[in-house]
Protein backbone atom coordinates (compact mmCIF):
# COMPACT_ATOMS: atom_id res chain seq x y z
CA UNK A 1 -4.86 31.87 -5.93
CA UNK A 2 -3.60 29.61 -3.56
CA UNK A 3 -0.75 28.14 -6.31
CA UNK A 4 0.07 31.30 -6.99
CA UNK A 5 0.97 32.22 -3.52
CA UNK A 6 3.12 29.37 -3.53
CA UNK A 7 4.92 29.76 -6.20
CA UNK A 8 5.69 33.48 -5.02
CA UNK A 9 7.12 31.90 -1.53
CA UNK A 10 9.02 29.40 -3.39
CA UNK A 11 10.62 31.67 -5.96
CA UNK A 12 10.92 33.96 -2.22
CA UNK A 13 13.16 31.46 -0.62
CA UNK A 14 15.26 30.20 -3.16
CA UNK A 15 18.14 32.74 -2.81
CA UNK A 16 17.71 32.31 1.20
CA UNK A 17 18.12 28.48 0.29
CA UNK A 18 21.02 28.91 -2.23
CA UNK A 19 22.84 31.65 0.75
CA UNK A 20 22.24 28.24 3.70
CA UNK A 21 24.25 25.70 0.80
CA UNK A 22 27.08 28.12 0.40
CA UNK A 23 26.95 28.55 4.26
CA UNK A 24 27.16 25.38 5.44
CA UNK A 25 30.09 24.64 2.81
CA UNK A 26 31.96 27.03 4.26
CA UNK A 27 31.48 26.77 7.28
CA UNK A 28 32.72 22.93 6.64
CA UNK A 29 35.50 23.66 4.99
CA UNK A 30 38.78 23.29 7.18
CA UNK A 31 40.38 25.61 4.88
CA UNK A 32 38.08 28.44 4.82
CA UNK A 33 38.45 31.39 7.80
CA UNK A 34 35.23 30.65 8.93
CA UNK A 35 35.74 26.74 9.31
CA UNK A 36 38.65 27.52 12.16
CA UNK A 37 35.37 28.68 14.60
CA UNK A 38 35.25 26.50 17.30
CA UNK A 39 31.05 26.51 16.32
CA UNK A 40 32.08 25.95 12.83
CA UNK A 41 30.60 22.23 13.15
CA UNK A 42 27.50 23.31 14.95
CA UNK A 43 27.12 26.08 12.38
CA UNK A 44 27.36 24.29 9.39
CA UNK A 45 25.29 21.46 9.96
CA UNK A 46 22.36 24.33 11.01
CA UNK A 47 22.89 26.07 8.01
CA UNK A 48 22.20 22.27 5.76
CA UNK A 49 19.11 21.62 7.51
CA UNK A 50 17.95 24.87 7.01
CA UNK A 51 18.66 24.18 3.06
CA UNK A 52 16.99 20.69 2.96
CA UNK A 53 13.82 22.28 4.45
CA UNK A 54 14.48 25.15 2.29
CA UNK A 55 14.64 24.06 -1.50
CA UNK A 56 12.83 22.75 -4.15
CA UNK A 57 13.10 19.15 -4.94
CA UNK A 58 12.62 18.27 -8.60
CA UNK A 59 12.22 15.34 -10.41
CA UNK A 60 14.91 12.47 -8.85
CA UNK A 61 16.50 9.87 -11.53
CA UNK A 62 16.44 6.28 -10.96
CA UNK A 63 19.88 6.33 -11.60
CA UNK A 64 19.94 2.16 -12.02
CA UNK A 65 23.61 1.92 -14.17
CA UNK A 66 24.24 -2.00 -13.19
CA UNK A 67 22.78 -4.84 -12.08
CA UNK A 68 24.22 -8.53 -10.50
CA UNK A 69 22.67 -11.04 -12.84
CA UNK A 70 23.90 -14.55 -11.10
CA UNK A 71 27.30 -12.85 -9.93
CA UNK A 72 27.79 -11.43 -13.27
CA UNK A 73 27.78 -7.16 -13.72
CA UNK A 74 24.90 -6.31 -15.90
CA UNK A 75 24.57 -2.92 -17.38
CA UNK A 76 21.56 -1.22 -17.64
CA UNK A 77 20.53 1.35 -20.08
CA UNK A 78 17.09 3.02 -19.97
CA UNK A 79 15.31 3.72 -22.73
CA UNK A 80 11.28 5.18 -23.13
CA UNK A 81 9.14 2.87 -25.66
CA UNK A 82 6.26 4.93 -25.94
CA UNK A 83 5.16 8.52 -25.03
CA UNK A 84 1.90 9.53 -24.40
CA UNK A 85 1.09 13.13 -22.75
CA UNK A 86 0.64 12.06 -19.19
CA UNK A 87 2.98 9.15 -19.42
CA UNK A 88 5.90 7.36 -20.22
CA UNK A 89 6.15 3.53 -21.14
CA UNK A 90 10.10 2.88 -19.95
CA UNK A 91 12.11 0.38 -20.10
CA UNK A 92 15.19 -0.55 -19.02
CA UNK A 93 17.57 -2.69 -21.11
CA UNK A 94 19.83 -5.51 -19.65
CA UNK A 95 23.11 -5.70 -21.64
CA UNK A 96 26.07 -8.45 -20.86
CA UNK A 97 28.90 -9.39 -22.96
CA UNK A 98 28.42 -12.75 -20.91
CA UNK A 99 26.29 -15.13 -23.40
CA UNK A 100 25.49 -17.39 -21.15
CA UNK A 101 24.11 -14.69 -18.93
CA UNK A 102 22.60 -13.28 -22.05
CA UNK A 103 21.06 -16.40 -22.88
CA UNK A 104 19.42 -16.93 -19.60
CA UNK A 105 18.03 -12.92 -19.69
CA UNK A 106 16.59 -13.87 -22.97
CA UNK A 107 14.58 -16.45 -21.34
CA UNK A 108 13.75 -14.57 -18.65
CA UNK A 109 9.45 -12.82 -18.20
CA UNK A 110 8.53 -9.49 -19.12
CA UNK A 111 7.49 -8.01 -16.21
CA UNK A 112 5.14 -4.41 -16.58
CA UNK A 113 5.16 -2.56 -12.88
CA UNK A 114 2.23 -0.04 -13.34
CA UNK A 115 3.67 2.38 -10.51
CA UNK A 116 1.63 4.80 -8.37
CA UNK A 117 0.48 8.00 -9.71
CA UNK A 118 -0.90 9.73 -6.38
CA UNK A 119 1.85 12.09 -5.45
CA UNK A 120 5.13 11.06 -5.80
CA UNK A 121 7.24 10.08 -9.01
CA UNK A 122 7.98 6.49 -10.25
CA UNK A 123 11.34 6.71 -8.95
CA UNK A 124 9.61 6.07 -5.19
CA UNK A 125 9.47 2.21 -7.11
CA UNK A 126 13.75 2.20 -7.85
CA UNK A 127 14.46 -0.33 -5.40
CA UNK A 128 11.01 -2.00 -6.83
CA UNK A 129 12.87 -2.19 -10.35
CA UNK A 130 16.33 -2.94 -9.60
CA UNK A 131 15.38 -6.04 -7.53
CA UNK A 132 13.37 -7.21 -10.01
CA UNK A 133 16.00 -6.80 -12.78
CA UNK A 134 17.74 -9.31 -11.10
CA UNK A 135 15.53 -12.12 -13.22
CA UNK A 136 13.05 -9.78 -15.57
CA UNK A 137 12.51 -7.75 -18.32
CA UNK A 138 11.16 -4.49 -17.05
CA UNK A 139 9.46 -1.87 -17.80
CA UNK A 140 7.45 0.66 -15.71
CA UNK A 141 5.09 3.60 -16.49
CA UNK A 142 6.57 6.71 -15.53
CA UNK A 143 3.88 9.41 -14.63
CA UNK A 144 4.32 13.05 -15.59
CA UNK A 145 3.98 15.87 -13.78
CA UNK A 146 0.80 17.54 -15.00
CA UNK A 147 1.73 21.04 -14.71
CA UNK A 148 4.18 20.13 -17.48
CA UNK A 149 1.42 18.95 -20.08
CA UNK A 150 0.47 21.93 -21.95
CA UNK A 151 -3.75 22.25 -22.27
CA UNK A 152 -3.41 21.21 -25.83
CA UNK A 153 -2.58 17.67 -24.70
CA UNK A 154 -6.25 17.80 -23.51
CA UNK A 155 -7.66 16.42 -20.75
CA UNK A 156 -6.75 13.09 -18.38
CA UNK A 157 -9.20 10.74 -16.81
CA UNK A 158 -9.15 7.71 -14.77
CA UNK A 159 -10.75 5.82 -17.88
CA UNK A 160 -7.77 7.30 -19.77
CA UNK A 161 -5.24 5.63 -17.26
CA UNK A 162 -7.29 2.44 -17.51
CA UNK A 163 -6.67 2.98 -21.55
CA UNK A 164 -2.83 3.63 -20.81
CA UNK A 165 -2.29 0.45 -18.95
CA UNK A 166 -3.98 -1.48 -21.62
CA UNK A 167 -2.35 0.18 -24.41
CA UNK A 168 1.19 -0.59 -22.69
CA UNK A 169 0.19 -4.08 -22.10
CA UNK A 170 -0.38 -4.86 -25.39
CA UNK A 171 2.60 -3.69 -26.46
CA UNK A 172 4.75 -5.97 -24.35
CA UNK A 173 2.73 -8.63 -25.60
CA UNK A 174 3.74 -7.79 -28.89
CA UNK A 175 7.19 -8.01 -28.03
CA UNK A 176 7.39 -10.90 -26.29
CA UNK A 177 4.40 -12.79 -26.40
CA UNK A 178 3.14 -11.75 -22.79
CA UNK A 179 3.84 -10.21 -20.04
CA UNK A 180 3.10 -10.23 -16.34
CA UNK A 181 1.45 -7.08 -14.70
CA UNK A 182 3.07 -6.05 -11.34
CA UNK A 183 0.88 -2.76 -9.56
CA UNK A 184 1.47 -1.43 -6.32
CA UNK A 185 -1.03 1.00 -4.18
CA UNK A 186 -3.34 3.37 -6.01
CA UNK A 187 -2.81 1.33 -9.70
CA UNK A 188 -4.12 -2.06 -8.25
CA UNK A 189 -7.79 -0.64 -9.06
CA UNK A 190 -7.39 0.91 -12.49
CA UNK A 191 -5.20 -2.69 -13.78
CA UNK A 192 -7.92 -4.63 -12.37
CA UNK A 193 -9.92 -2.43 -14.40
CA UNK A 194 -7.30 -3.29 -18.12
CA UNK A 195 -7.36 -6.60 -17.28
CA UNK A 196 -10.89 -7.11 -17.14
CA UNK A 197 -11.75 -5.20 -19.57
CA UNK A 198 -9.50 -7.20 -22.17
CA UNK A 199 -10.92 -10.52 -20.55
CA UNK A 200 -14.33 -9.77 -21.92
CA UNK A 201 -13.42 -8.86 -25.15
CA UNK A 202 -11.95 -12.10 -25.85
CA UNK A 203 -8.37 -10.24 -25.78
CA UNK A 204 -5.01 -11.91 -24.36
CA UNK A 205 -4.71 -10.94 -20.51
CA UNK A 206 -0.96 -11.05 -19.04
CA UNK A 207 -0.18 -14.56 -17.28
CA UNK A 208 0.17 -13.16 -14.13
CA UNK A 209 -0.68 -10.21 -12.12
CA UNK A 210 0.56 -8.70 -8.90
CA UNK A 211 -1.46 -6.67 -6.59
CA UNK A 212 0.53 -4.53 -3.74
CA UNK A 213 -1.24 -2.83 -1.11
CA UNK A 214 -3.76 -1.58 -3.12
CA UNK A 215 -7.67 0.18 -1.90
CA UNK A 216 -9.26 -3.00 -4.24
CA UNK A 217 -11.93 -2.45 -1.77
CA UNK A 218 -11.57 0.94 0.96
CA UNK A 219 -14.25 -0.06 2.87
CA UNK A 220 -12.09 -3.09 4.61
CA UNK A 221 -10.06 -1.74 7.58
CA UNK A 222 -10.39 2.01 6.71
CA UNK A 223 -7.13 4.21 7.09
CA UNK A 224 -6.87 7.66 7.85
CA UNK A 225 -6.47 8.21 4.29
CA UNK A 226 -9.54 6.11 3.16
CA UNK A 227 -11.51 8.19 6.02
CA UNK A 228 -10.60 11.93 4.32
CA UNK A 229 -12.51 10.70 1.47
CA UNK A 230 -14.67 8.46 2.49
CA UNK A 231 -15.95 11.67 5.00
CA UNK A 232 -15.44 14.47 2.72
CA UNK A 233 -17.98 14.96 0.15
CA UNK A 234 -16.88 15.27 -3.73
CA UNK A 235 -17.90 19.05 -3.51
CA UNK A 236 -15.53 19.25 -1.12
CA UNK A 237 -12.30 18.05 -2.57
CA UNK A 238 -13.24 20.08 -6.03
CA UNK A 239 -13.36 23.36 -4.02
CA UNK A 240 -10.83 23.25 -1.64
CA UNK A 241 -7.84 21.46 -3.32
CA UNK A 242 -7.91 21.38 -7.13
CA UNK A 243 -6.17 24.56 -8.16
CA UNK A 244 -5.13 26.21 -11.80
CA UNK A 245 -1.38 25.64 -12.77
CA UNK A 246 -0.23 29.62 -12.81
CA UNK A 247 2.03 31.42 -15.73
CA UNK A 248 5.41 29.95 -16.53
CA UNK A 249 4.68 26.53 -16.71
CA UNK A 250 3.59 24.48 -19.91
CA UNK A 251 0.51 23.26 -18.29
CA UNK A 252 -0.50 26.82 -17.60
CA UNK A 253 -4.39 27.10 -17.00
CA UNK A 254 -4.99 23.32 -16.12
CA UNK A 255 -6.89 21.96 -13.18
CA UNK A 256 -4.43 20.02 -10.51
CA UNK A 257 -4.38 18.78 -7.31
CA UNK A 258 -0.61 20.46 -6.47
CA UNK A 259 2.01 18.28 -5.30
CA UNK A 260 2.68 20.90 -2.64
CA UNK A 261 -0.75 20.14 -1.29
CA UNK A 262 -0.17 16.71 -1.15
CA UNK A 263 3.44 17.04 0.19
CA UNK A 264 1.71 18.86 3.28
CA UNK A 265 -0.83 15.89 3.56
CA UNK A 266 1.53 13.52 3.87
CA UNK A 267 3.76 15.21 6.43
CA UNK A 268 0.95 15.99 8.29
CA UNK A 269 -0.06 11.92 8.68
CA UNK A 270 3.32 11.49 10.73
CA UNK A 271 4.44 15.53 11.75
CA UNK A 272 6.89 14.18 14.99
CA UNK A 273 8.29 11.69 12.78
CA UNK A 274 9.29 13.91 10.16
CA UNK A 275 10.60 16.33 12.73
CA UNK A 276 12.45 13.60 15.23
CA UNK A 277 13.86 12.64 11.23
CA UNK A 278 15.49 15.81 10.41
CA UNK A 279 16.97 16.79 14.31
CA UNK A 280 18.71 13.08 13.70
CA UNK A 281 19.89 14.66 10.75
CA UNK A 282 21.49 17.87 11.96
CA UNK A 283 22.92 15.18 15.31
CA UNK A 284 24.26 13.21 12.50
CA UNK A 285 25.64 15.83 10.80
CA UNK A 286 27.64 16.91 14.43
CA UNK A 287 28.45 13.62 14.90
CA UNK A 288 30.55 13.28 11.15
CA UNK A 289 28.12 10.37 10.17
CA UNK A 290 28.19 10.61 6.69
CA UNK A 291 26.53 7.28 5.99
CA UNK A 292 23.48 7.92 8.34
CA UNK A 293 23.28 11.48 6.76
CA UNK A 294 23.71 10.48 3.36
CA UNK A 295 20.66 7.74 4.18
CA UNK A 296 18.28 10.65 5.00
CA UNK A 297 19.43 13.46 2.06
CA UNK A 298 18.45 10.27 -0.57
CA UNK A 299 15.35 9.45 1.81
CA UNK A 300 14.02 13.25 1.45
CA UNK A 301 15.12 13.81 -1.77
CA UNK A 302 12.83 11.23 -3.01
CA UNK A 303 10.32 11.77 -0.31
CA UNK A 304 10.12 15.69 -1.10
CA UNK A 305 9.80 15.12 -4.74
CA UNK A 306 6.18 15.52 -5.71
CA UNK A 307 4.31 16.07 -9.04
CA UNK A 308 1.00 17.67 -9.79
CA UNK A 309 -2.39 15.46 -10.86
CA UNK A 310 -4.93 16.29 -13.55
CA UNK A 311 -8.08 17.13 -11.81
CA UNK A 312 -10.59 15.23 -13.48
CA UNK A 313 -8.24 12.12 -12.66
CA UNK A 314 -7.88 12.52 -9.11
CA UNK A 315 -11.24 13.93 -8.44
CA UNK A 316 -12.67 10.74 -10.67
CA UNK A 317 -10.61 8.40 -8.91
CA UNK A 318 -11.86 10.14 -5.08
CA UNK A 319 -15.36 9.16 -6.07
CA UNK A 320 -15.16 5.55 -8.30
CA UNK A 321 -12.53 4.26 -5.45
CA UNK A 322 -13.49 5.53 -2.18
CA UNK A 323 -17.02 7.23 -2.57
CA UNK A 324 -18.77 4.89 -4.34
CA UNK A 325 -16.69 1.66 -4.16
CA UNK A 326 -17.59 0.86 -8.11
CA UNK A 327 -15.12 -1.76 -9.08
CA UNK A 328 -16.47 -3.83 -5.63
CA UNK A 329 -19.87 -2.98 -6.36
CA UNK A 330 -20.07 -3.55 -9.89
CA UNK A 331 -21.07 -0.47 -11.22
CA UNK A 332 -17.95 0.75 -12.92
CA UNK A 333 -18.54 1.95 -17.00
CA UNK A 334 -15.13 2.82 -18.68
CA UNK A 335 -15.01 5.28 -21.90
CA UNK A 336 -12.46 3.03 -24.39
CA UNK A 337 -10.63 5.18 -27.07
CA UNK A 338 -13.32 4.80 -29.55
CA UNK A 339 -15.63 6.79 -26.99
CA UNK A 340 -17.27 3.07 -26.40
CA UNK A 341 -18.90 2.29 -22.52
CA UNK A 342 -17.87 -0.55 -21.55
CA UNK A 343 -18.60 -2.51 -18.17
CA UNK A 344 -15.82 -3.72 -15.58
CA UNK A 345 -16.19 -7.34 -14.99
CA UNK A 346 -13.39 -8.57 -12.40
CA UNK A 347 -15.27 -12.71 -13.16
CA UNK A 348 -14.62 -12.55 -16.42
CA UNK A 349 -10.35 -13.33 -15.92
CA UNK A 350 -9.84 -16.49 -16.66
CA UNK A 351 -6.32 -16.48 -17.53
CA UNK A 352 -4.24 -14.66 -15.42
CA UNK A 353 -2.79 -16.20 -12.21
CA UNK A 354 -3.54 -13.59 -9.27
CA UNK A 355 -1.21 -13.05 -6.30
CA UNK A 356 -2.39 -10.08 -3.85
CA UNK A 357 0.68 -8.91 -1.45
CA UNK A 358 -0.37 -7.19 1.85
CA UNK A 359 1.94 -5.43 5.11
CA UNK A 360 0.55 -6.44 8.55
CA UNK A 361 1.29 -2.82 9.54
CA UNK A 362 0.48 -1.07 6.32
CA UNK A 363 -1.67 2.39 7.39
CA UNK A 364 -2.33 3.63 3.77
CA UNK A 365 -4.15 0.74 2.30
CA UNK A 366 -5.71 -1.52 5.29
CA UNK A 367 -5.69 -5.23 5.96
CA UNK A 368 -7.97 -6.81 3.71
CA UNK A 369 -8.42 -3.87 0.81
CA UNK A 370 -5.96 -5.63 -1.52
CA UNK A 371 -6.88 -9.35 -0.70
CA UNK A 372 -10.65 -8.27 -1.93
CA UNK A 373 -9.54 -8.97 -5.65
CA UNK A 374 -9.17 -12.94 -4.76
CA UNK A 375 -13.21 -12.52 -4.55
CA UNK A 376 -13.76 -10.20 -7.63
CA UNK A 377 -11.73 -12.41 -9.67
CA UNK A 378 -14.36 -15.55 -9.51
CA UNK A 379 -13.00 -16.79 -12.51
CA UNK A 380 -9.43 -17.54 -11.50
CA UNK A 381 -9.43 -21.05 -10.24
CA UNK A 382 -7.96 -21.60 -6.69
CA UNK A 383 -4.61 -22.85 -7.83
CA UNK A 384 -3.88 -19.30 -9.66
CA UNK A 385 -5.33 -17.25 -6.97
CA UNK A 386 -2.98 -16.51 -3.79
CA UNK A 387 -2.34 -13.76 -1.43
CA UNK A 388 0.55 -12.75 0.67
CA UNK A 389 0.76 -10.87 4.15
CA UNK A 390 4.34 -9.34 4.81
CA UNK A 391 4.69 -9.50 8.49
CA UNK A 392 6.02 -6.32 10.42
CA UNK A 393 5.89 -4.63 6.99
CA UNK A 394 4.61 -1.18 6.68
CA UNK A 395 3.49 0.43 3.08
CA UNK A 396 6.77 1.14 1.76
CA UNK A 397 7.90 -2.33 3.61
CA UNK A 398 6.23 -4.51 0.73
CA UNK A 399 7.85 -2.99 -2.05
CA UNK A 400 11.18 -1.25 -1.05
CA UNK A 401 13.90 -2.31 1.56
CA UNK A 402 15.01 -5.10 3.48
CA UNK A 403 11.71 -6.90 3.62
CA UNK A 404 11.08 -6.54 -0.54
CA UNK A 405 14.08 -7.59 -1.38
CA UNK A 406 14.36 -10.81 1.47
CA UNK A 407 11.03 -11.11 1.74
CA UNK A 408 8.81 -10.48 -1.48
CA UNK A 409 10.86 -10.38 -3.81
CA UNK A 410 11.44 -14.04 -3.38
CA UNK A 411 7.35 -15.04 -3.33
CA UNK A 412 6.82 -12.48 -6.15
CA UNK A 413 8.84 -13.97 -8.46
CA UNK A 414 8.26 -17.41 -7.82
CA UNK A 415 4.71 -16.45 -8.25
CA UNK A 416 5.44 -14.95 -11.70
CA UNK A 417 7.83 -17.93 -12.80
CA UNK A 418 5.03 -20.91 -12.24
CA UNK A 419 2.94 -19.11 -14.48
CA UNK A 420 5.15 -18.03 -16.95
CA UNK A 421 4.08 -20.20 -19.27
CA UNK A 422 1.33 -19.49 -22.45
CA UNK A 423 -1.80 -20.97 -21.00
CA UNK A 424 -2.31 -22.46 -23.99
CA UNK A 425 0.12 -24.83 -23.57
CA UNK A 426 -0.87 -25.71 -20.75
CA UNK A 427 -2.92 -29.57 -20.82
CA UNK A 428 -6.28 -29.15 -19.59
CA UNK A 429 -6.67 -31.21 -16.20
CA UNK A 430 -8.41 -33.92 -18.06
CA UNK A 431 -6.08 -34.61 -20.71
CA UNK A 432 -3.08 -34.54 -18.67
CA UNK A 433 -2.96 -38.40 -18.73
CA UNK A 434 -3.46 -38.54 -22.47
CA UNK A 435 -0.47 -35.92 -22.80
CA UNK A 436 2.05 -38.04 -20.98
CA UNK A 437 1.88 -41.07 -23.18
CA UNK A 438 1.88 -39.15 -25.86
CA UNK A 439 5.14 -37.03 -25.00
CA UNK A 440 6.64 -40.59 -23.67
CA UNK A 441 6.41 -41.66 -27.16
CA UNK A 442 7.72 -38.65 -29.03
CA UNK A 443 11.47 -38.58 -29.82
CA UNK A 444 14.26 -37.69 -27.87
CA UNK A 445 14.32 -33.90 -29.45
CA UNK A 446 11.00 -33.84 -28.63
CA UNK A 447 10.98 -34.93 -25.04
CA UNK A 448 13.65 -32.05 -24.31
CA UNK A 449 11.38 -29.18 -25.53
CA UNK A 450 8.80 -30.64 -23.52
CA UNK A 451 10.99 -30.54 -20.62
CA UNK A 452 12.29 -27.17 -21.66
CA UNK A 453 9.75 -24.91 -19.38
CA UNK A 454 10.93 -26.74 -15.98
CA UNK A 455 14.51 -26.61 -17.35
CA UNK A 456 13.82 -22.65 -17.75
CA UNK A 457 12.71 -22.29 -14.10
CA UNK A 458 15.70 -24.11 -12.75
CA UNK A 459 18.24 -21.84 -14.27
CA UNK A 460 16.33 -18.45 -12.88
C-alpha cells in the first residue's frame, strides 16, 4: 500500500512542481513584469529549489559524446551488445579518423566495469567510464529498473546476476580474446562469485580483476550500512520494505525494494548535509553563480535518480552478504542456467591478477571489507595480488572525481596493463632462462614480436 501512496503524492505534486519551474523562469526573466520586482532574485531562486525538491528524477544519460585519446578528439558512440530482462551489456565505441590513434585503440584491453546495482543507475559510474576510455575498450552493465520488467520476464536472483556477469564475460572474451573485470561496491561479491565459478570449471577467467570498495567481507570495520543488516533480521527487511510495483507500470505486480525507499535511506545517512547542500544552492542561485549551481543541479540529478530492485535479489543478497557472510565462509551454492548447484571457490583463481582499491574515509564499505579477497583468492600468487588504499578518499572518492581520475585511475590501469597479456604466453618462472636463448637466436622478425608486448605498454 505503501507504493501506492507514493505514487498518489508524486502524481499530487507534479503540477505544484511544473507551476515552481515556470515561476522561477519568470521571475528570472529581465523581460517579464514580474522580473522588474526588486525580490524578483530572491523569488526566483525560492521558487527552483522548491522544484528540485519537488520533481521526479528519471533515468539520467551518460551523455559521453568525445573523448581525448593522446591529445587527439575521439568520438564516442554507445551502442548495447546484449539485452537480457534485468540488464544491459553496453558498450561504448571509440571512433577516430586518426590511424595512428586508431591503431593504438586497437591495441588497447577490454575492460568490463560490472557497476553497482543497489539503488542508483549505472550512470553514478560516468566519470568511472570516461576516464577509463582514455586507454580501454569499455563496456559496462547497465541495470534496469525493475518496475519496468513486466512479470513475464520472470523472476531475478543474486545467482542470476552471478550468471549475467559470466555470460557478459564470455562474450568479451569472444571478441577479443579477454578481458579485464573492473567492479565497484555491491558487484565486488557476486564477480568474485563469476570468476570463481569459471576457475573451477576449467573455463578462461579475465587477466585481471579490479575490486572497489566492495563488502568482500562486512564483518571488517562495520558501517552503518553493514549494521542495518547485520541487526535486522531477514523477516524484517521482507516485511517492512519489499513492496508490489502498483498499476501503470510494466512490472505491475512484482516484488521490489522501491527506489523511493532507498532514496530516503540514503538521505537519511547524511540529513544536514543534504540540507546545508541545497541552502548553498538557493545562496548560489542569489549570488548569480551559475557554475557552483550548475555543479549541484548535475550532482542531484544523478543523486535523485533511483531505480527499483527485484525482491528476491536484494533480499538474497541481505542474507548471503551481510547475514551469513557465505562467500567468506565458504558456504555459498550458486544455481547455473542449467538449474546445476555449484560451489563458490575464491582458491581456485589461478589466472587472474587481483588488485583490491580501498578509501581511507570510505563509510559504506569499511577498511578492510574489500582487501579480504587478497585472502580468498589463495591461488593468486603474490606478484598478481595487490591492494590499494586511496588516502582522504571517501566512497564516491575511489571511483569518481579528482582523486579517480589523479589518483586511481593511474594505479588501475597500470595494474590492468602488466597483466594484459594471455597467461599463456607467459614463460613459466623456470623456463625463463631457456626462453631467452632461445628468442636470442630467433630472427630479427622474430625478436620484434617478442618485444611487441613491452612495445604495446610504452605507447599506452
Amino acid at each position: 500500500m505503501l507504493y501506492q501512496i507514493y505514487e498518489a503524492q508524486r502524481a499530487l505534486m507534479e503540477p505544484f512542481a511544473d507551476f515552481a519551474q515556470a515561476a522561477a523562469k519568470l521571475y528570472s526573466n529581465p523581460h517579464s513584469p514580474l522580473g522588474q520586482n526588486p525580490l524578483a532574485q530572491r523569488v526566483s531562486a525560492g521558487y527552483d529549489l522548491l522544484y528540485r525538491l519537488a520533481k521526479d528524477y528519471e533515468k539520467p544519460v551518460f551523455g559521453i559524446q568525445s573523448v581525448d585519446v593522446d591529445g587527439n578528439d575521439v568520438a564516442i558512440q554507445e551502442r548495447v551488445e546484449i539485452d537480457k530482462p534485468f540488464c544491459e551489456l553496453r558498450r561504448f565505441k571509440r571512433f577516430s579518423d586518426d590511424q595512428a590513434t586508431l591503431d593504438k585503440m586497437k591495441m588497447q584491453p577490454a575492460v568490463l566495469i560490472v557497476a553497482p546495482l543497489s539503488g542508483h543507475y549505472a550512470t553514478l559510474l560516468r566519470d568511472t567510464v570516461r576516464t577509463m576510455l582514455r586507454g580501454h575498450k569499455v563496456y559496462i552493465t547497465d541495470w534496469k529498473n525493475a518496475r519496468t520488467v513486466p512479470l513475464s520476464d520472470g523472476e531475478f536472483h543474486l545467482d542470476d546476476y552471478v550468471n549475467y556477469v559470466q555470460e557478459f564475460i564470455r562474450h568479451i572474451q569472444k571478441e577479443y580474446g579477454n578481458c579485464h573485470v573492473v567492479s565497484v561496491c555491491q558487484p565486488t561479491v557476486p564477480v568474485l562469485a563469476a570468476v570463481s565459478l569459471m576457475a573451477s570449471r576449467g573455463e578462461m577467467t579475465p587477466l585481471s580483476m579490479v575490486m572497489m570498495g566492495g563488502p568482500i567481507d562486512a564483518r571488517k570495520s562495520p558501517t552503518a550500512v553493514n549494521n542495518l543488516a547485520m541487526n535486522k533480521s531477514f523477516e524484517w527487511f521482507e516485511n517492512n520494505v519489499i513492496y508490489r510495483v502498483p498499476s501503470g507500470f510494466p512490472g505491475e505486480g512484482r516484488r521490489v525494494y522501491p527506489g523511493f525507499l532507498q532514496h530516503t535511506g540514503f538521505v537519511a545517512m547524511n540529513p544536514d548535509r543534504h540540507a546545508k547542500s541545497h541552502y548553498e544552492y538557493f545562496e548560489d542561485l542569489l549570488k548569480g553563480d551559475d557554475t557552483s549551481a550548475e555543479a549541484h543541479r548535475k550532482f542531484y540529478d544523478e543523486y535523485n535518480a533511483v531505480l527499483d530492485m527485484d525482491a528476491d535479489y536484494y533480499l538474497e543478497t541481505i542474507r548471503t552478504v551481510f547475514q551469513e557472510f557465505m562467500l567468506v565462509n565458504g558456504t555459498w551454492d550458486v544455481k547455473n542456467p542449467q538449474g546445476e548447484v555449484e560451489r563458490v571457490r575464491p582458491q581456485d583463481i589461478r589466472k587472474t591478477a587481483l588488485l583490491t582499491v580501498e578509501g581511507e574515509l570510505d563509510d559504506i564499505s569499511g577498511s578492510g571489507q574489500t582487501a579480504a579477497a587478497l585472502k580468498l583468492c589463495s591461488g593468486i600468487t603474490g606478484a598478481d595480488k595487490r591492494h590499494y588504499e586511496v588516502k582522504g578518499a571517501g566512497h564516491y572518492g575511489i571511483f569518481s572525481g579528482k582523486r579517480w581520475r589523479e589518483k586511481v585511475y593511474p594505479e588501475v590501469c597500470e595494474f590492468i596493463l602488466a597483466h594484459d597479456e594471455q597467461p599463456a604466453a607467459k614463460p613459466a618462472p623456470a623456463k625463463k632462462a631457456a626462453a631467452k636463448k632461445t628468442a636470442a637466436k630467433k630472427a630479427p622478425a622474430k625478436k620484434l614480436a617478442v618485444r611487441k608486448p613491452a612495445a604495446r605498454k610504452a605507447t599506452r
